[in-house]
PDB file of N, CA and C in Angstrom:
ATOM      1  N   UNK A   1       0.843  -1.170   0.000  1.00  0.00           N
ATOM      2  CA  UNK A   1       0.000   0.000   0.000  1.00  0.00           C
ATOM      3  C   UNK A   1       0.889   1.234   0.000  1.00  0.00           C
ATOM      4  N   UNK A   2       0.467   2.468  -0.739  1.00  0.00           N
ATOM      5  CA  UNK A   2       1.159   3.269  -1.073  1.00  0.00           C
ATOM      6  C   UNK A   2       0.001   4.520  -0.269  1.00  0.00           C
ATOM      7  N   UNK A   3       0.465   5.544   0.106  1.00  0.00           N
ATOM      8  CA  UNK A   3      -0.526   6.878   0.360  1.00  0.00           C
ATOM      9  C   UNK A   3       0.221   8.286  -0.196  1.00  0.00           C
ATOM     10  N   UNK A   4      -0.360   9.106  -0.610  1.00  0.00           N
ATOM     11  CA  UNK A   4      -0.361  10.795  -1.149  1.00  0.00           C
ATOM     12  C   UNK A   4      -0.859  11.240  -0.260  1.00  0.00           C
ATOM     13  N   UNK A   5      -0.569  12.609   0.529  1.00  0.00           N
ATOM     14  CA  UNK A   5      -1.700  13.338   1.197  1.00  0.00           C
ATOM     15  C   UNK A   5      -0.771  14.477   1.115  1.00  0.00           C
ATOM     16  N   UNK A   6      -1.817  15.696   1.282  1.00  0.00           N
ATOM     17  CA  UNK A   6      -1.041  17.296   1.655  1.00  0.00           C
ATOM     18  C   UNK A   6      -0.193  17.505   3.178  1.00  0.00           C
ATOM     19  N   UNK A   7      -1.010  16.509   3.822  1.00  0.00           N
ATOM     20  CA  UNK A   7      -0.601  16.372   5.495  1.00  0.00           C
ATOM     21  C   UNK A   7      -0.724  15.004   6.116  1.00  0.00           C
ATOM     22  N   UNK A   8      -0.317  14.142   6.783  1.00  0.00           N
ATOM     23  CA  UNK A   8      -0.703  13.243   7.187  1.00  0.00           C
ATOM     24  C   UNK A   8       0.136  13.240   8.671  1.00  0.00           C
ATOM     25  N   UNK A   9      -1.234  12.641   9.432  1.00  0.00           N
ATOM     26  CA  UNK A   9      -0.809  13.005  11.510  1.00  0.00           C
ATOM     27  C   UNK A   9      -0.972  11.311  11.433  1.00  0.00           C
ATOM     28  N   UNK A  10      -0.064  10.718  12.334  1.00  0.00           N
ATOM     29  CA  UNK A  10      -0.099   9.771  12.997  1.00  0.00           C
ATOM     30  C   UNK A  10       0.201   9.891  14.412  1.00  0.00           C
ATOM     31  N   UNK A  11      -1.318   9.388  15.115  1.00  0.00           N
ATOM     32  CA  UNK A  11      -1.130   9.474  16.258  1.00  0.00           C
ATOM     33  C   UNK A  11      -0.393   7.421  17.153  1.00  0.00           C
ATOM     34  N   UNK A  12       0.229   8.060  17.860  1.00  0.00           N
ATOM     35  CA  UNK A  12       0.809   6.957  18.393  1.00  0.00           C
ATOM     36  C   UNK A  12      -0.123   6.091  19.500  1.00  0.00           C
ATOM     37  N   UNK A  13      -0.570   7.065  20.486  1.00  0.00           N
ATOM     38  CA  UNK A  13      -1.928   5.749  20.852  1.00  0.00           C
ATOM     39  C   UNK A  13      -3.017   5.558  20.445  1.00  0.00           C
ATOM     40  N   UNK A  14      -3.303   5.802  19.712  1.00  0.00           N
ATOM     41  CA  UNK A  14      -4.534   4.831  19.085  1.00  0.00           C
ATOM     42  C   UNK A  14      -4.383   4.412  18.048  1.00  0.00           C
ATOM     43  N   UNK A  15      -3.012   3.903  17.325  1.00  0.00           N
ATOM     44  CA  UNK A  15      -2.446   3.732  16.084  1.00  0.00           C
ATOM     45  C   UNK A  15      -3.583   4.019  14.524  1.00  0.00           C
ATOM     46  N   UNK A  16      -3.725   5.606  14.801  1.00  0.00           N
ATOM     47  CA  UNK A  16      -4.424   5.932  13.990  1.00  0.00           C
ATOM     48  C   UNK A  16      -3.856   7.323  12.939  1.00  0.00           C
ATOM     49  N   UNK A  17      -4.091   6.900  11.744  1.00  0.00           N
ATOM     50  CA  UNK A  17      -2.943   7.667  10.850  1.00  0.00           C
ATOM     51  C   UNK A  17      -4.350   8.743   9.969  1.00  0.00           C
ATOM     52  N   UNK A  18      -4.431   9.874   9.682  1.00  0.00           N
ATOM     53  CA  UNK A  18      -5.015  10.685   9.560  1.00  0.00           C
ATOM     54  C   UNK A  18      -4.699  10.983   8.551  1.00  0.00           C
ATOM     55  N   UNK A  19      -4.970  11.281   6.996  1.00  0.00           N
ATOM     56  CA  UNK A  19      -4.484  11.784   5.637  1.00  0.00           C
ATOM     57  C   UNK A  19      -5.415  12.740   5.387  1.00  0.00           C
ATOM     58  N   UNK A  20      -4.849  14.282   5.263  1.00  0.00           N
ATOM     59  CA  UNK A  20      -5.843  15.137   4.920  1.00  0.00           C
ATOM     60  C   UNK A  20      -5.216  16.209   3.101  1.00  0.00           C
ATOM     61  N   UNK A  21      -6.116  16.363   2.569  1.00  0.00           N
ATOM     62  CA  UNK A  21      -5.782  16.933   1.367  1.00  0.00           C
ATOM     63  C   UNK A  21      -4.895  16.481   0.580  1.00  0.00           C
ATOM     64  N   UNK A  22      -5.647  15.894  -0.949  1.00  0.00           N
ATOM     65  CA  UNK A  22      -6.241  15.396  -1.769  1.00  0.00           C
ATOM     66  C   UNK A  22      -4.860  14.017  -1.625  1.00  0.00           C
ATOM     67  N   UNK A  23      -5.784  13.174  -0.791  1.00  0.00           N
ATOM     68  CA  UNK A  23      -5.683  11.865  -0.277  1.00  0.00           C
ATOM     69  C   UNK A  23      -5.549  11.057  -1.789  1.00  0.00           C
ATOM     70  N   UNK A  24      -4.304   9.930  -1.615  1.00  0.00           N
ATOM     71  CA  UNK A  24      -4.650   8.837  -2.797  1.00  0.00           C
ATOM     72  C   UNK A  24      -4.016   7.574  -2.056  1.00  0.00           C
ATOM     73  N   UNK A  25      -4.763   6.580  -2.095  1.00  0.00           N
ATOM     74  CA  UNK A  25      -4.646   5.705  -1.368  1.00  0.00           C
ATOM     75  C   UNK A  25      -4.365   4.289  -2.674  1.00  0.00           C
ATOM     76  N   UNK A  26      -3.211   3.821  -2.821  1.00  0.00           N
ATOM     77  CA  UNK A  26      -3.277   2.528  -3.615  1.00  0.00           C
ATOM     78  C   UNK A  26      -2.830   1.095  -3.128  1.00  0.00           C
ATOM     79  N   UNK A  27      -3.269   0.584  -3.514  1.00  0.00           N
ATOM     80  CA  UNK A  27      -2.625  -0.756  -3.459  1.00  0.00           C
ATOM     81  C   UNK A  27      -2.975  -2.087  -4.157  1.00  0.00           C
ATOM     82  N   UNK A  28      -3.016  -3.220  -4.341  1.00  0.00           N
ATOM     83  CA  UNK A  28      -2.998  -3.977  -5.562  1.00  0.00           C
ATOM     84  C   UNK A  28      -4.625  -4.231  -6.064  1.00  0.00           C
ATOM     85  N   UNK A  29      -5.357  -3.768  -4.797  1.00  0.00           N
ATOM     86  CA  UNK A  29      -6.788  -3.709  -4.821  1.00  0.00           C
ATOM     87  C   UNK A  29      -7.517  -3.262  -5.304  1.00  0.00           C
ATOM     88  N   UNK A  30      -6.667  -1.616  -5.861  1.00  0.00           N
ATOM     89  CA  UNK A  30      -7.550  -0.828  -5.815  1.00  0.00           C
ATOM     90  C   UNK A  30      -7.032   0.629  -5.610  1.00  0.00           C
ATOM     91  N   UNK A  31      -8.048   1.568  -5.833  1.00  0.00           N
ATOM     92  CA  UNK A  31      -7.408   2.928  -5.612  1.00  0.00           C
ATOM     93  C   UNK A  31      -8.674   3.675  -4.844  1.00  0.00           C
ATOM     94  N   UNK A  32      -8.164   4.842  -3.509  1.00  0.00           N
ATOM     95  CA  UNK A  32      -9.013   4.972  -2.963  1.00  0.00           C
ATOM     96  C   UNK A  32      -8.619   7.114  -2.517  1.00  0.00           C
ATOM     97  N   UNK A  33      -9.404   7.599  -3.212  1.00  0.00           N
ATOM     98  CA  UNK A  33      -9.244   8.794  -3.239  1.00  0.00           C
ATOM     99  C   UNK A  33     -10.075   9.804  -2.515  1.00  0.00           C
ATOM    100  N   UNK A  34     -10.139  11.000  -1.733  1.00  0.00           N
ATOM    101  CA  UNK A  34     -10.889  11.742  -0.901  1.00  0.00           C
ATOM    102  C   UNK A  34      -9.542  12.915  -0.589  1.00  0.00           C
ATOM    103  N   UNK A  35     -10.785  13.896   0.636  1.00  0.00           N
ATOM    104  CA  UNK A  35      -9.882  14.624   0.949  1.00  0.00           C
ATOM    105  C   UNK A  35      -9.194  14.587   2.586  1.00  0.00           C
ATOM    106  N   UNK A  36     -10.143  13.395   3.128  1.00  0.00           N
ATOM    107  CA  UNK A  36      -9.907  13.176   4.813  1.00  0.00           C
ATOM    108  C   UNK A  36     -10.188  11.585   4.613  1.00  0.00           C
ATOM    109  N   UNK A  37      -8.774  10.568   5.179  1.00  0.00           N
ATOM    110  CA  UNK A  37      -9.066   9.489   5.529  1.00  0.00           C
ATOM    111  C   UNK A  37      -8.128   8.978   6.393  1.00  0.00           C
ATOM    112  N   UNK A  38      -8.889   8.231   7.621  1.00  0.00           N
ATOM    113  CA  UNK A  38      -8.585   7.957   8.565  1.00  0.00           C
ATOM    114  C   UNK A  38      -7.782   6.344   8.325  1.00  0.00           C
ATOM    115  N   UNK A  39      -7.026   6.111   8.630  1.00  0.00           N
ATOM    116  CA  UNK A  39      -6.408   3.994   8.878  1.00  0.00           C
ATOM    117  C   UNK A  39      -6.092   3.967  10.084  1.00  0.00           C
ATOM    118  N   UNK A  40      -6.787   2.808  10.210  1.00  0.00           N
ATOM    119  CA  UNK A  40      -6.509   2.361  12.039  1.00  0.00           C
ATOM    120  C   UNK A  40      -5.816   1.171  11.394  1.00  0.00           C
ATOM    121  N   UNK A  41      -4.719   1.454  11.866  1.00  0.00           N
ATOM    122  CA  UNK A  41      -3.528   0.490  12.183  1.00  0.00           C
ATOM    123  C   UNK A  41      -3.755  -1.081  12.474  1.00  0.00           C
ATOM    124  N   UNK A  42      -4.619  -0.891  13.676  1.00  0.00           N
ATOM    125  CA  UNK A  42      -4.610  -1.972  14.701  1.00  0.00           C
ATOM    126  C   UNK A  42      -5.263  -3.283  13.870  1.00  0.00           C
ATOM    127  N   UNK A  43      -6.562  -2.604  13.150  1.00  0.00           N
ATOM    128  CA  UNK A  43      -7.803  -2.698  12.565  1.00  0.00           C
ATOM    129  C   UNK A  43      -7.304  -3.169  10.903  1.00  0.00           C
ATOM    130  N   UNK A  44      -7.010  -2.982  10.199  1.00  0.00           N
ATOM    131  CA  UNK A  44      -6.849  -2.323   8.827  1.00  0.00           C
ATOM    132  C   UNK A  44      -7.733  -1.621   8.240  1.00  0.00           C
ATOM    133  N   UNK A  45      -8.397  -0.895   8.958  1.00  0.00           N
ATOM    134  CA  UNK A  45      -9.853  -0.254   8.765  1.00  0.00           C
ATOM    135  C   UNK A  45      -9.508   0.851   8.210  1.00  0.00           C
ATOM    136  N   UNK A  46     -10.062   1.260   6.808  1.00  0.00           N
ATOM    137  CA  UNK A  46     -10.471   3.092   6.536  1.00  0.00           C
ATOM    138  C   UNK A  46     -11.275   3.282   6.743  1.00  0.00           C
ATOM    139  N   UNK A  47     -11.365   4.609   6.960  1.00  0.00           N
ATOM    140  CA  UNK A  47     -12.853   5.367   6.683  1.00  0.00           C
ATOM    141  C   UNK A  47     -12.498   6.702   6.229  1.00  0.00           C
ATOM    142  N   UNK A  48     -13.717   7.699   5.555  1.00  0.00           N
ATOM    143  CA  UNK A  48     -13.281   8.546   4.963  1.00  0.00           C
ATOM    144  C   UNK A  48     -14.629   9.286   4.830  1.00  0.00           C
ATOM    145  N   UNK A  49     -14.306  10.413   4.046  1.00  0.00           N
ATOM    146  CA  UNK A  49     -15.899  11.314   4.055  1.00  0.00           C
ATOM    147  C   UNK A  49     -16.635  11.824   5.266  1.00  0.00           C
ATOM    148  N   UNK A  50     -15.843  11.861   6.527  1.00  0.00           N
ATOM    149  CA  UNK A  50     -16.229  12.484   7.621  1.00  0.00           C
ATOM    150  C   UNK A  50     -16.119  13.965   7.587  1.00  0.00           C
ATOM    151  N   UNK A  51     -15.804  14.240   6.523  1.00  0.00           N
ATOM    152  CA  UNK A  51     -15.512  15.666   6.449  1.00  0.00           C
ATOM    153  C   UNK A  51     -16.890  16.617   5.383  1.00  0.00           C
ATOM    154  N   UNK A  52     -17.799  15.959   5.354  1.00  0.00           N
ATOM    155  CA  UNK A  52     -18.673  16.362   4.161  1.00  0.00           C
ATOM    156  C   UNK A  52     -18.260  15.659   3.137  1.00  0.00           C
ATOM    157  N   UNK A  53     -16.769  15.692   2.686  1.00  0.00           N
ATOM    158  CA  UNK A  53     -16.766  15.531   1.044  1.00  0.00           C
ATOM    159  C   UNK A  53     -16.833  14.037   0.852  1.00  0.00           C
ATOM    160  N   UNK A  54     -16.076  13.504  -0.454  1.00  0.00           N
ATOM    161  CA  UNK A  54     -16.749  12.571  -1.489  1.00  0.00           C
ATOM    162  C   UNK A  54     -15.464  12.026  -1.249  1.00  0.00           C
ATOM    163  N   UNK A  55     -15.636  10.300  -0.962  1.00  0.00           N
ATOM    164  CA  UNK A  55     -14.090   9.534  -1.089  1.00  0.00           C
ATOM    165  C   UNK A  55     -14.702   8.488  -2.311  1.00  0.00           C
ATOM    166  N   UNK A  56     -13.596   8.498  -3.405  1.00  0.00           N
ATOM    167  CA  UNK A  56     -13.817   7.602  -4.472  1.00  0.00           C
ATOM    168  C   UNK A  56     -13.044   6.515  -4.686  1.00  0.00           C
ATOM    169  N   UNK A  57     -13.458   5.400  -4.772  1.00  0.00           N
ATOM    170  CA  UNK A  57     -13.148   4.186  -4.336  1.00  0.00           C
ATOM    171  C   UNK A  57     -12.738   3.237  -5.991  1.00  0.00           C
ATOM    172  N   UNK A  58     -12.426   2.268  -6.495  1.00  0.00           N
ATOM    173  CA  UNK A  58     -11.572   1.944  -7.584  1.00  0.00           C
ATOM    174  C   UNK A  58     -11.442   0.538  -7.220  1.00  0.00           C
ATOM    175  N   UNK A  59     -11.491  -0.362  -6.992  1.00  0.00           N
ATOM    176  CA  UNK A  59     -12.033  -2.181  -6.764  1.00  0.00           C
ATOM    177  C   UNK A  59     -11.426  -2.666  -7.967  1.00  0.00           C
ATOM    178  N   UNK A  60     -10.622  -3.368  -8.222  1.00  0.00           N
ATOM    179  CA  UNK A  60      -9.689  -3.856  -9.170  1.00  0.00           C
ATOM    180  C   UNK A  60     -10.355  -5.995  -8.397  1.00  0.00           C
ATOM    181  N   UNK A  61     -10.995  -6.069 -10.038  1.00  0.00           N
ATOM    182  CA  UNK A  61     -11.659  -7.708  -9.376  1.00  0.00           C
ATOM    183  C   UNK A  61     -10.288  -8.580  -9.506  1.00  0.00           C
ATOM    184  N   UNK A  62     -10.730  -9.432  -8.668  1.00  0.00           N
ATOM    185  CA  UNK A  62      -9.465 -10.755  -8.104  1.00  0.00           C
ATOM    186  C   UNK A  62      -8.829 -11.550  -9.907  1.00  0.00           C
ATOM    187  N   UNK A  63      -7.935 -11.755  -9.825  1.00  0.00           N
ATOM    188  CA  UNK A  63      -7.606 -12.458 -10.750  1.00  0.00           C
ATOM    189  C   UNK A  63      -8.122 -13.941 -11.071  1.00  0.00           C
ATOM    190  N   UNK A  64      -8.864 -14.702 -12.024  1.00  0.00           N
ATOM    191  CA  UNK A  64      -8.586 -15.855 -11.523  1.00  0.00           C
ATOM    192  C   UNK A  64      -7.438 -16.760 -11.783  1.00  0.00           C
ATOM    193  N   UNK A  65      -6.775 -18.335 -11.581  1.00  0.00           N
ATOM    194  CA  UNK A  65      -5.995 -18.697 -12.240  1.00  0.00           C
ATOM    195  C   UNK A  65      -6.349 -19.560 -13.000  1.00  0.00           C
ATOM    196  N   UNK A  66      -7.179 -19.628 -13.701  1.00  0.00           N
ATOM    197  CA  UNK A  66      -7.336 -20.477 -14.927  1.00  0.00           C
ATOM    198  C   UNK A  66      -6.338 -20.899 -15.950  1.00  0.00           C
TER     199      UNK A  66
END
């Protein structure tokens, strides 16, 4: 996983990493874009769009091996 942000806070106890302005989030999954998104560490959890605006999301389907 790769991240872009204008700012990004990581707080140390609550292993929660904060990406603010114009967020790009990639990884082999997928691409995940906004202007506020939160990753809990602990969790592998995002969330995003707590800020009013619009997080746009990009789902790249599984390969099969045929």
């Amino acid at each position: 996983m790769t991240a872009k942000a204008s700012r990004i806070l990581y707080r140390m106890d609550s292993e929660v990493v904060t990406l603010t302005g114009d967020v790009i989030i990639e990884d082999p999954s997928g691409t995940l874009r906004g202007q506020t998104v939160n990753y809990d560490m602990r969790s592998g959890r995002l969330s995003g769009g707590n800020d009013g605006g619009r997080v746009r999301m990009r789902l790249l389907p599984k390969r099969s091996d045929d």
